[in-house]
C-alpha atoms as a PDB file:
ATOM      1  CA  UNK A   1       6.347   4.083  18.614  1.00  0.00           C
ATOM      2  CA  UNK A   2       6.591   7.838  19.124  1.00  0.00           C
ATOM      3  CA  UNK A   3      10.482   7.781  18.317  1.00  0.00           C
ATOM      4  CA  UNK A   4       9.530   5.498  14.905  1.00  0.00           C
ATOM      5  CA  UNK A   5       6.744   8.179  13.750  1.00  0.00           C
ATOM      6  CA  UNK A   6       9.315  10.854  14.554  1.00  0.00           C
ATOM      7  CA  UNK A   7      12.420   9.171  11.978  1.00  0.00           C
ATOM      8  CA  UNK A   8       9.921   8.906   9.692  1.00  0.00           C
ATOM      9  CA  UNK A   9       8.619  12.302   9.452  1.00  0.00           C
ATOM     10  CA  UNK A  10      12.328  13.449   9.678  1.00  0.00           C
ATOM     11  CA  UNK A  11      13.674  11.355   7.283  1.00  0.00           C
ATOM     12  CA  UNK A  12      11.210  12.108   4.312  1.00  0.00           C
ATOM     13  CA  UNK A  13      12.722  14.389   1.871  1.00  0.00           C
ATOM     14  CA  UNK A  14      11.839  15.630  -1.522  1.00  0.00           C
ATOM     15  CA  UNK A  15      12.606  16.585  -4.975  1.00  0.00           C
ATOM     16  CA  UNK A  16      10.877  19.933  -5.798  1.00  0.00           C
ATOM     17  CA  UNK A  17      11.154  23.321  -7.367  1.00  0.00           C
ATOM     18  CA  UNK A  18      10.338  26.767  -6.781  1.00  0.00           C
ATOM     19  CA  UNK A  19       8.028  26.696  -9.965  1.00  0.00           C
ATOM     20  CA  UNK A  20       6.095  23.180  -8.079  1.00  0.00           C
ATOM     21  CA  UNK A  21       5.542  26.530  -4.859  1.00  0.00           C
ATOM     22  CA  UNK A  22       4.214  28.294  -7.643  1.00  0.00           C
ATOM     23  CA  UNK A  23       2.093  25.673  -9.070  1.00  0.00           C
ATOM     24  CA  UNK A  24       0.188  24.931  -5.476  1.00  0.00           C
ATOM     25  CA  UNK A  25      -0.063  28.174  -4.634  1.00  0.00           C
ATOM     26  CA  UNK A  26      -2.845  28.974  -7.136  1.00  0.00           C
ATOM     27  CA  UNK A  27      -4.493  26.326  -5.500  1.00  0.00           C
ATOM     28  CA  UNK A  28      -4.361  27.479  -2.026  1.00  0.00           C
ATOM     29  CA  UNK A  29      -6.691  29.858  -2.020  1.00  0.00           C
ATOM     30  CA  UNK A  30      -9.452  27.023  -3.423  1.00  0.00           C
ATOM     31  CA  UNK A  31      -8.618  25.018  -0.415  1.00  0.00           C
ATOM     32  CA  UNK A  32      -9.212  27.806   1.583  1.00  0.00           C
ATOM     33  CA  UNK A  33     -13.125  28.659   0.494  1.00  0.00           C
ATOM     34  CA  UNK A  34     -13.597  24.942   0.557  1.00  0.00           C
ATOM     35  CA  UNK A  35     -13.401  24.751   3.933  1.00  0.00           C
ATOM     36  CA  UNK A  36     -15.413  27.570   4.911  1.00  0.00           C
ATOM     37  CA  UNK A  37     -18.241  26.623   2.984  1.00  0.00           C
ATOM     38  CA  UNK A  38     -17.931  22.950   4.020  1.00  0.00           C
ATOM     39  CA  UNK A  39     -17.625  24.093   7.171  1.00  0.00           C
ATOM     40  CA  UNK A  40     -14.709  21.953   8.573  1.00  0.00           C
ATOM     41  CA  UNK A  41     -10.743  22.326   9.139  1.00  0.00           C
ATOM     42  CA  UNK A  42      -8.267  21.981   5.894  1.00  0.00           C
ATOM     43  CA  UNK A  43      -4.828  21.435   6.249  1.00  0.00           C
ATOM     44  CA  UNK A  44      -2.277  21.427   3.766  1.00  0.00           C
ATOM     45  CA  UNK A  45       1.439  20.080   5.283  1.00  0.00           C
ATOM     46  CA  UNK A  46       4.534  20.009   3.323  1.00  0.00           C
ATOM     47  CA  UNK A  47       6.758  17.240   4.059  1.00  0.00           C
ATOM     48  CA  UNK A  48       9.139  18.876   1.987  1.00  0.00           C
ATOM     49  CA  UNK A  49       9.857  21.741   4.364  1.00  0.00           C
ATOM     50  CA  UNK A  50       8.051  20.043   7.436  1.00  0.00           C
ATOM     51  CA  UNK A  51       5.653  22.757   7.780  1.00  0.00           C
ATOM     52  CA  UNK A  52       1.918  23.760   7.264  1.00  0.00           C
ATOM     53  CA  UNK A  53       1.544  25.618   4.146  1.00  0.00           C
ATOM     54  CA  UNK A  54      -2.405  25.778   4.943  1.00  0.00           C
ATOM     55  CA  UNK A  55      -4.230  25.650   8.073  1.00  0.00           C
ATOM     56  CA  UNK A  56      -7.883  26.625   8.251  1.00  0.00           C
ATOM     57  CA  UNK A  57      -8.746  26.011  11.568  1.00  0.00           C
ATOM     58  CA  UNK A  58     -12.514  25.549  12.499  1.00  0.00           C
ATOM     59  CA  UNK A  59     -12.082  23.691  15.369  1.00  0.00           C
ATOM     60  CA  UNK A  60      -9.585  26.493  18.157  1.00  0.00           C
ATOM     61  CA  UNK A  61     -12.687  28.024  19.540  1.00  0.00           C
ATOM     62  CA  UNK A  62     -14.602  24.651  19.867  1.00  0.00           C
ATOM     63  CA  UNK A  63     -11.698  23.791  22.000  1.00  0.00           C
ATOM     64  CA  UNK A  64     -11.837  26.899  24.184  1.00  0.00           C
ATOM     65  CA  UNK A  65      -8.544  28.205  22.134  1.00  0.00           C
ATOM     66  CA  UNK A  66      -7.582  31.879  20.771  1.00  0.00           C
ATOM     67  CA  UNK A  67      -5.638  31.192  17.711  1.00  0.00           C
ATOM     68  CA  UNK A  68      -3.001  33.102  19.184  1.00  0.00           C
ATOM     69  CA  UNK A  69      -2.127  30.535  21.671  1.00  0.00           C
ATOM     70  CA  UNK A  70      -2.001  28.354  18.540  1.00  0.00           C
ATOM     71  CA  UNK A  71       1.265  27.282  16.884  1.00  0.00           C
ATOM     72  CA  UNK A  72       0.434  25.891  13.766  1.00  0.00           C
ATOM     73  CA  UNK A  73       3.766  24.249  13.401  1.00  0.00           C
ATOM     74  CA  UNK A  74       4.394  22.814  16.312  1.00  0.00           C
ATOM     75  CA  UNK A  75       3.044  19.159  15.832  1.00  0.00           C
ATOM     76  CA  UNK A  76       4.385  18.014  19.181  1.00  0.00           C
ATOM     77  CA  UNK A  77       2.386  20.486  20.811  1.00  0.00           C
ATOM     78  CA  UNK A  78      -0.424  19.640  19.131  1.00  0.00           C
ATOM     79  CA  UNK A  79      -0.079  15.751  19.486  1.00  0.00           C
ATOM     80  CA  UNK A  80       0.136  16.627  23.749  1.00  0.00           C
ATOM     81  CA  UNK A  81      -3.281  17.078  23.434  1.00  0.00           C
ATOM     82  CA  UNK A  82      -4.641  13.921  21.891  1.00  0.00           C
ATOM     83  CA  UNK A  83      -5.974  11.561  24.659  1.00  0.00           C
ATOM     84  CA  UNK A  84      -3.215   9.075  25.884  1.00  0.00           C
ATOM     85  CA  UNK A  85      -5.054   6.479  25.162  1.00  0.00           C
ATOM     86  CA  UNK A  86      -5.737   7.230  21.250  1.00  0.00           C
ATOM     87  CA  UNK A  87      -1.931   8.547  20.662  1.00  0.00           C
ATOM     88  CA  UNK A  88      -0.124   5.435  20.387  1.00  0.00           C
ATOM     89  CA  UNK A  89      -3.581   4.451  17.452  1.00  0.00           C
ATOM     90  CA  UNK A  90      -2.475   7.599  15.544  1.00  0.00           C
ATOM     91  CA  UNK A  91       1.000   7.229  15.453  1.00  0.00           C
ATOM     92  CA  UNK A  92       0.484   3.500  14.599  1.00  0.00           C
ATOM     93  CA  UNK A  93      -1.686   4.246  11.648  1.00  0.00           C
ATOM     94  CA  UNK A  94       0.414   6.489  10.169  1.00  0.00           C
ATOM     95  CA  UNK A  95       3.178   4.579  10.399  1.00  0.00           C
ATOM     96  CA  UNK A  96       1.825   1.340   8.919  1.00  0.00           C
ATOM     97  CA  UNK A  97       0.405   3.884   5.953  1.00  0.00           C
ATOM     98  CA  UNK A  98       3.970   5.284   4.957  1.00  0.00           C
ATOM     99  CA  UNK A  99       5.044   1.333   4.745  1.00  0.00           C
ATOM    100  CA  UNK A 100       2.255   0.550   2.650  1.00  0.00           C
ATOM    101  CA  UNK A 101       2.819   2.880   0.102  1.00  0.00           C
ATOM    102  CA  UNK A 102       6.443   2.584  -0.028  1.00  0.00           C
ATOM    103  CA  UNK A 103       5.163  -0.628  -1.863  1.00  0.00           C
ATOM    104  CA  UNK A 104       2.874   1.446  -4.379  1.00  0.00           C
ATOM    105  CA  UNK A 105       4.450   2.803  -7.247  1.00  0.00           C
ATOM    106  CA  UNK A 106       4.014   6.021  -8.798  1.00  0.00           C
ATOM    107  CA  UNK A 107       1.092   8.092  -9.051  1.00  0.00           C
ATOM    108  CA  UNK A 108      -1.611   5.858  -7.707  1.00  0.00           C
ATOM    109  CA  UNK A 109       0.043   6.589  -4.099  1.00  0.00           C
ATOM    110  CA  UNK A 110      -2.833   9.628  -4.352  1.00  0.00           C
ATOM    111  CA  UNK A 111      -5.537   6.634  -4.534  1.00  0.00           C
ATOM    112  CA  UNK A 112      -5.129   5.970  -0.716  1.00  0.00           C
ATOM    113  CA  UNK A 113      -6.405   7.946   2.674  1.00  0.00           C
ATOM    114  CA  UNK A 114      -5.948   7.273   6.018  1.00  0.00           C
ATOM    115  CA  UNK A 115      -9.373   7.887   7.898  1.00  0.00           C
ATOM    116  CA  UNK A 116      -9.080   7.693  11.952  1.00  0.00           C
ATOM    117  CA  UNK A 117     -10.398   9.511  14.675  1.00  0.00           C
ATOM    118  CA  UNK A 118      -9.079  10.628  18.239  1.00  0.00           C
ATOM    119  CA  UNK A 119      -9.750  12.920  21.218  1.00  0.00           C
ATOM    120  CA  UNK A 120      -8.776  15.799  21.832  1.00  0.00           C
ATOM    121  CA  UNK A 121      -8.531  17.712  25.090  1.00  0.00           C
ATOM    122  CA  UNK A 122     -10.114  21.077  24.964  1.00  0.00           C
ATOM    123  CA  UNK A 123      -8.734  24.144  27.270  1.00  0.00           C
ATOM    124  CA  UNK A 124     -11.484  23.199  30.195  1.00  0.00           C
ATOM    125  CA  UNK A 125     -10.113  19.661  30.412  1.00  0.00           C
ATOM    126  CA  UNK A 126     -12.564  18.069  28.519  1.00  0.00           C
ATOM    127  CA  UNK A 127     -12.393  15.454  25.314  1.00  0.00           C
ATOM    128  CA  UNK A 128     -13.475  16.335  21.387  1.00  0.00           C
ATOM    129  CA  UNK A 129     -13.507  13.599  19.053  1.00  0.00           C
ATOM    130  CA  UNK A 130     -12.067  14.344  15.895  1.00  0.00           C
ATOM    131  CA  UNK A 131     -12.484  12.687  12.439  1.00  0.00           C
ATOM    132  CA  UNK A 132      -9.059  12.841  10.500  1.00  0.00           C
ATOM    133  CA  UNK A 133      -8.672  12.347   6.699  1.00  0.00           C
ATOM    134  CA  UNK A 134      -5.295  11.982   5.919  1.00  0.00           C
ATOM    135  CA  UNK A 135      -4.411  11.969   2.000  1.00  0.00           C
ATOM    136  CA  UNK A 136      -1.454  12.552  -0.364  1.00  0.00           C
ATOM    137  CA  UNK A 137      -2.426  15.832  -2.303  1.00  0.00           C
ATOM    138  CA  UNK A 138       0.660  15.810  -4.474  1.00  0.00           C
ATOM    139  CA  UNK A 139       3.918  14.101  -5.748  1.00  0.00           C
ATOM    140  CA  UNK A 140       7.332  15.223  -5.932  1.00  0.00           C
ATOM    141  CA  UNK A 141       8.878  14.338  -9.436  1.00  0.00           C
ATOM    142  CA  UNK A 142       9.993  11.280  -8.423  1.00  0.00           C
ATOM    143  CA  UNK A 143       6.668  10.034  -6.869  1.00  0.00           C
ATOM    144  CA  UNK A 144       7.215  10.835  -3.315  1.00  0.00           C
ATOM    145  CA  UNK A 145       4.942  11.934  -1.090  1.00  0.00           C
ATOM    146  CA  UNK A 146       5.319  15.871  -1.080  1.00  0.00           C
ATOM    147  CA  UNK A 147       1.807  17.439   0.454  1.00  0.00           C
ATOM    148  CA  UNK A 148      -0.452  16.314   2.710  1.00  0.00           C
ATOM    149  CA  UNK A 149      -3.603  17.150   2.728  1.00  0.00           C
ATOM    150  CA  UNK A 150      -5.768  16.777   6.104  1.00  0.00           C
ATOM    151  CA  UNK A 151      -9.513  17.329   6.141  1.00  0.00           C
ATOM    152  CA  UNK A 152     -10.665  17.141   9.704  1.00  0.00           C
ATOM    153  CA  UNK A 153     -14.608  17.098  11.112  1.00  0.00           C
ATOM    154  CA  UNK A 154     -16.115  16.797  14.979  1.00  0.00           C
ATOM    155  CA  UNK A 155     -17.518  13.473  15.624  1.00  0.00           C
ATOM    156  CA  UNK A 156     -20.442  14.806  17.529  1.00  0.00           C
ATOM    157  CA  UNK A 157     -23.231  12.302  19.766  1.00  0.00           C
ATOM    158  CA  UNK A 158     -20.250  10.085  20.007  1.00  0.00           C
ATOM    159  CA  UNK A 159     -19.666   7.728  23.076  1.00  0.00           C
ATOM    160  CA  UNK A 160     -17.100   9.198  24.987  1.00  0.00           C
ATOM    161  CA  UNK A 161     -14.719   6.039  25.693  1.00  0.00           C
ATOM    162  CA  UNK A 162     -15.463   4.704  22.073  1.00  0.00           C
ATOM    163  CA  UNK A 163     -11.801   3.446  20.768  1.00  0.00           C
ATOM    164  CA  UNK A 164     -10.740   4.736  17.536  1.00  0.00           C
ATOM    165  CA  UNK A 165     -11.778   3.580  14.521  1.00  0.00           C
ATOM    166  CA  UNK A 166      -9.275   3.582  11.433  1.00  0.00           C
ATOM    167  CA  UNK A 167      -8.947   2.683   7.571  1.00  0.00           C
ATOM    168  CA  UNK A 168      -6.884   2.677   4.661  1.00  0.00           C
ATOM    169  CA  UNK A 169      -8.653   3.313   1.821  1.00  0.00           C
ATOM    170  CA  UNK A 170      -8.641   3.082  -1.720  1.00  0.00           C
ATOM    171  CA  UNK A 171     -10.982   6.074  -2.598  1.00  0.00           C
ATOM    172  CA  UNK A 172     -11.436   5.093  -6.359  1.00  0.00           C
ATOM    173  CA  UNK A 173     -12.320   0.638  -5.118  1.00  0.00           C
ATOM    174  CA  UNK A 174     -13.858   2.131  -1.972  1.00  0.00           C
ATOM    175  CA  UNK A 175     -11.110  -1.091  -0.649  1.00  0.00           C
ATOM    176  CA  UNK A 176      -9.987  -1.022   2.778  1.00  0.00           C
ATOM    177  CA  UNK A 177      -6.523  -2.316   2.655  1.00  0.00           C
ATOM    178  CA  UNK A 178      -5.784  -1.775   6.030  1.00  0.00           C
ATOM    179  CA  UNK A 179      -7.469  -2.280   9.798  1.00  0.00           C
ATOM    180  CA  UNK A 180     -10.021  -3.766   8.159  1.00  0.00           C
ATOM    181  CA  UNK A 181     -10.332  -6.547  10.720  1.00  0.00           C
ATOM    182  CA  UNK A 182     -10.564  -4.177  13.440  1.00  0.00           C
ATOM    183  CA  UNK A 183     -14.120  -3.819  12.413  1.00  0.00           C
ATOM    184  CA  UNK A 184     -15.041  -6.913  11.410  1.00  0.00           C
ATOM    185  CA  UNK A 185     -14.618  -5.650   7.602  1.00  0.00           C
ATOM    186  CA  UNK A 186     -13.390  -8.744   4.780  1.00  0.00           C
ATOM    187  CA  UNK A 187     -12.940  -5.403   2.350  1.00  0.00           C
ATOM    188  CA  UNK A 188     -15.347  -2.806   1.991  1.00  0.00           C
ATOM    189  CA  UNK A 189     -16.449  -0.891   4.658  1.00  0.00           C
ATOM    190  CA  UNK A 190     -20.301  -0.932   3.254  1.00  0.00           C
ATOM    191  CA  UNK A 191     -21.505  -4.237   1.375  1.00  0.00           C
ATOM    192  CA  UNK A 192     -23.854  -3.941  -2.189  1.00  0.00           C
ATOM    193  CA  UNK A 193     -26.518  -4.421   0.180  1.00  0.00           C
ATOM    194  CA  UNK A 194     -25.935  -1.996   2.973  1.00  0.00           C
ATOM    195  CA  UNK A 195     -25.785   0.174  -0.016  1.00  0.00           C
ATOM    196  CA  UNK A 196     -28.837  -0.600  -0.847  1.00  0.00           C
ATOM    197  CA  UNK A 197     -30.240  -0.468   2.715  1.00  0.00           C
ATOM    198  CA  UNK A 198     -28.476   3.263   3.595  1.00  0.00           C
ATOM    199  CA  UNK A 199     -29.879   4.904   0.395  1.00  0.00           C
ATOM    200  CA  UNK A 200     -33.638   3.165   1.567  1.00  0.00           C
ATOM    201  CA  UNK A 201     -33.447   4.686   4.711  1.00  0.00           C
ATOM    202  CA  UNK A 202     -31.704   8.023   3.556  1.00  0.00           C
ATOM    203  CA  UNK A 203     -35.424   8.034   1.594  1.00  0.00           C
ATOM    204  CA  UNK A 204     -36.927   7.750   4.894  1.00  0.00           C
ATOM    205  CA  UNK A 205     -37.859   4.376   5.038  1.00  0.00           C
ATOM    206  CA  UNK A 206     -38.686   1.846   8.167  1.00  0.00           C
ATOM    207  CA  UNK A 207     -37.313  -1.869   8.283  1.00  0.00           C
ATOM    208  CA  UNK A 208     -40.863  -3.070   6.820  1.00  0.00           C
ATOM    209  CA  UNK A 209     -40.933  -0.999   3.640  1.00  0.00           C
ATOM    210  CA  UNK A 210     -36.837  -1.400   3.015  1.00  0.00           C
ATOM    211  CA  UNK A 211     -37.862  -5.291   4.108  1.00  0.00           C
ATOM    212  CA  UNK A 212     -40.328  -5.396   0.998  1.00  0.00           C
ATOM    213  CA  UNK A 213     -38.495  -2.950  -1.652  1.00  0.00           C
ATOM    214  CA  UNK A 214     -35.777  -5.434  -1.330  1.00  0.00           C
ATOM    215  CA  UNK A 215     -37.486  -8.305  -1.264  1.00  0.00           C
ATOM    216  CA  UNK A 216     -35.552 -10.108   2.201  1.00  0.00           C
ATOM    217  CA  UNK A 217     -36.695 -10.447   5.782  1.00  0.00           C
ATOM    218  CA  UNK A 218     -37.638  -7.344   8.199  1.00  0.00           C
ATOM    219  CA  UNK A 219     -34.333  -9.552  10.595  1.00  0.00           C
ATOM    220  CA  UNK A 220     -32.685  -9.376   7.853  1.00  0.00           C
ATOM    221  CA  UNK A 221     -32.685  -6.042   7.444  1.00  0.00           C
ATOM    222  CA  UNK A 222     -32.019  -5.511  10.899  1.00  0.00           C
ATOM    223  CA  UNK A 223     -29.214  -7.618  10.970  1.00  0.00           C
ATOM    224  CA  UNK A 224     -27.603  -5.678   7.779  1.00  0.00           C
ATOM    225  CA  UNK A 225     -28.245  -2.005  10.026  1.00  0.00           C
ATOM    226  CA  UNK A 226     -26.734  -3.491  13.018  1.00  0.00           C
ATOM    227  CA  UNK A 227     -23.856  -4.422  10.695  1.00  0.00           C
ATOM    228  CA  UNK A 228     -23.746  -0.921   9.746  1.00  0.00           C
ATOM    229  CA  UNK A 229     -24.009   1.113  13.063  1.00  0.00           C
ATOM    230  CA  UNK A 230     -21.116  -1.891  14.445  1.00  0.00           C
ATOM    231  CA  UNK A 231     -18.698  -1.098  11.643  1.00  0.00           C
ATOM    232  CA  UNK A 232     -19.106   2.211  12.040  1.00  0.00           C
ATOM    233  CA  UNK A 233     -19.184   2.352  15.516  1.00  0.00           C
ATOM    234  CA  UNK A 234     -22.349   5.053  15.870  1.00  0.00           C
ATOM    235  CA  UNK A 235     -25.786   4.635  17.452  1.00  0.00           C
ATOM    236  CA  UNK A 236     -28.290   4.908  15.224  1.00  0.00           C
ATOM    237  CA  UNK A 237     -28.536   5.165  10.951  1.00  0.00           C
ATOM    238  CA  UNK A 238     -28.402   9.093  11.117  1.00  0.00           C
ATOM    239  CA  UNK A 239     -24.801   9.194  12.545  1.00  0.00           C
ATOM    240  CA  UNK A 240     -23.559   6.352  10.559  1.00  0.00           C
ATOM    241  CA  UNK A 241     -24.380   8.186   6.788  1.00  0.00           C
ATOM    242  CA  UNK A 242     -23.333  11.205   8.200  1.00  0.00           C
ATOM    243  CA  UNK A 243     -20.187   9.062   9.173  1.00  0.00           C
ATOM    244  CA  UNK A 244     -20.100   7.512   5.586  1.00  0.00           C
ATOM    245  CA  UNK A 245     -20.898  10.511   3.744  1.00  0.00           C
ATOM    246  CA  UNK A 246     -17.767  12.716   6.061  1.00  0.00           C
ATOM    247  CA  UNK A 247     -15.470  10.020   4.437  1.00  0.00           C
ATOM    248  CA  UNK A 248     -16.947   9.513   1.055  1.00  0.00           C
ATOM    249  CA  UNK A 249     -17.949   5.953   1.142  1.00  0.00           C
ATOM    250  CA  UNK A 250     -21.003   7.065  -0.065  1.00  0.00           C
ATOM    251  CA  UNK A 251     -20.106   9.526  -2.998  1.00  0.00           C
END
């Protein structure tokens, strides 16, 4: 699978201009502030010249790092440090993205992202789960996939041996198109009615006053949370809006 992912990254190629560097540069700097008030890592990787053109890093020190001993660019490096176990997940979802969307046709390839999450071994040897949102941030001319953009958060109060969870989504459906059964998911990763239920108990409500607001059964609603907190694989409703809300299910 490694050798696979690794054709695939070298074999993309693109059709752009000095003038498209131009362009995205005046955008870089937006990126940039972004992140530090959301307070999470942004990346920005050109497939073009198979390099990071942005990488604001909020995550080194967490994992015992200076940035000096940081390479930005070197991917392989970086992909030594993902559990052994959650490797062969990433590489896989990746993979089966680029063959979806060679099957999606022109500009609506910048509808889909690739949420998944992984560990990742910090300098004293232990794991950090990270939330990756993988997402096309622009087209070449002829509708190829030119930059990436990567949004990544710390799942915190996260069992440790939890396997990864992943999705393709359609962010403007809120579809998940693929590793959907993974979870247990026909095609939305949040019914109408765990709607409903999340934005009760975002209002601070208890199963017997989201029970009578909706007019259904206090099992019911129980049944609909433990829906929520399985699909999302978290332990209680705080973590699994915080969850939703990292990967705009919500929005």
């Amino acid at each position: 699978m490694n050798k696979e992912y690794e054709r695939i990254r070298n074999s993309l190629s693109c059709s752009v201009s000095p003038e498209d560097y131009r362009t995205l540069e005046l955008r870089l700097s937006y990126l940039a502030e972004m992140a530090q008030i959301e307070n999470r890592s942004i990346s920005l990787y050109d497939v073009h010249k198979k390099q990071f053109l942005l990488k604001v890093d909020k995550h080194i020190q967490l994992l015992g790092y200076d940035p000096s001993e940081i390479n930005i660019n070197d991917i392989d490096g970086y992909h030594s440090m993902i559990h052994s176990d959650d490797l062969p997940c990433m590489y896989d979802a990746e993979i089966k993205m680029y063959n979806f969307l060679q099957h999606i046709q022109g500009p609506a390839k910048k509808d889909y992202k690739l949420i998944y999450d992984y560990r990742v071994k910090a300098k004293n040897g232990q794991y950090i789960r990270f939330l990756h949102q993988l997402i096309i941030f622009e087209l070449d001319s002829n509708y190829h996939s030119w930059i990436l953009l990567i949004l990544s958060d710390v799942l915190s109060n996260h069992p440790a041996n939890e396997r990864p969870r992943r999705f393709l989504l359609n962010t403007k459906t809120k579809r998940v198109c693929l590793f959907n059964e993974e979870a247990g998911i026909a095609s939305e990763i949040v019914t109408k009615r765990e709607r409903e239920i999340i934005e009760l108990v975002s209002q601070g409500m208890d199963s017997d006053e989201t029970a009578e607001r909706l007019c259904i059964s206090r099992h019911t609603v129980h049944n609909h949370r433990r829906n929520i907190l399985s699909k999302t694989h978290t332990k209680n409703m705080i973590q699994a809006i915080t969850y939703l809300n990292a990967i705009g299910v919500l929005s």
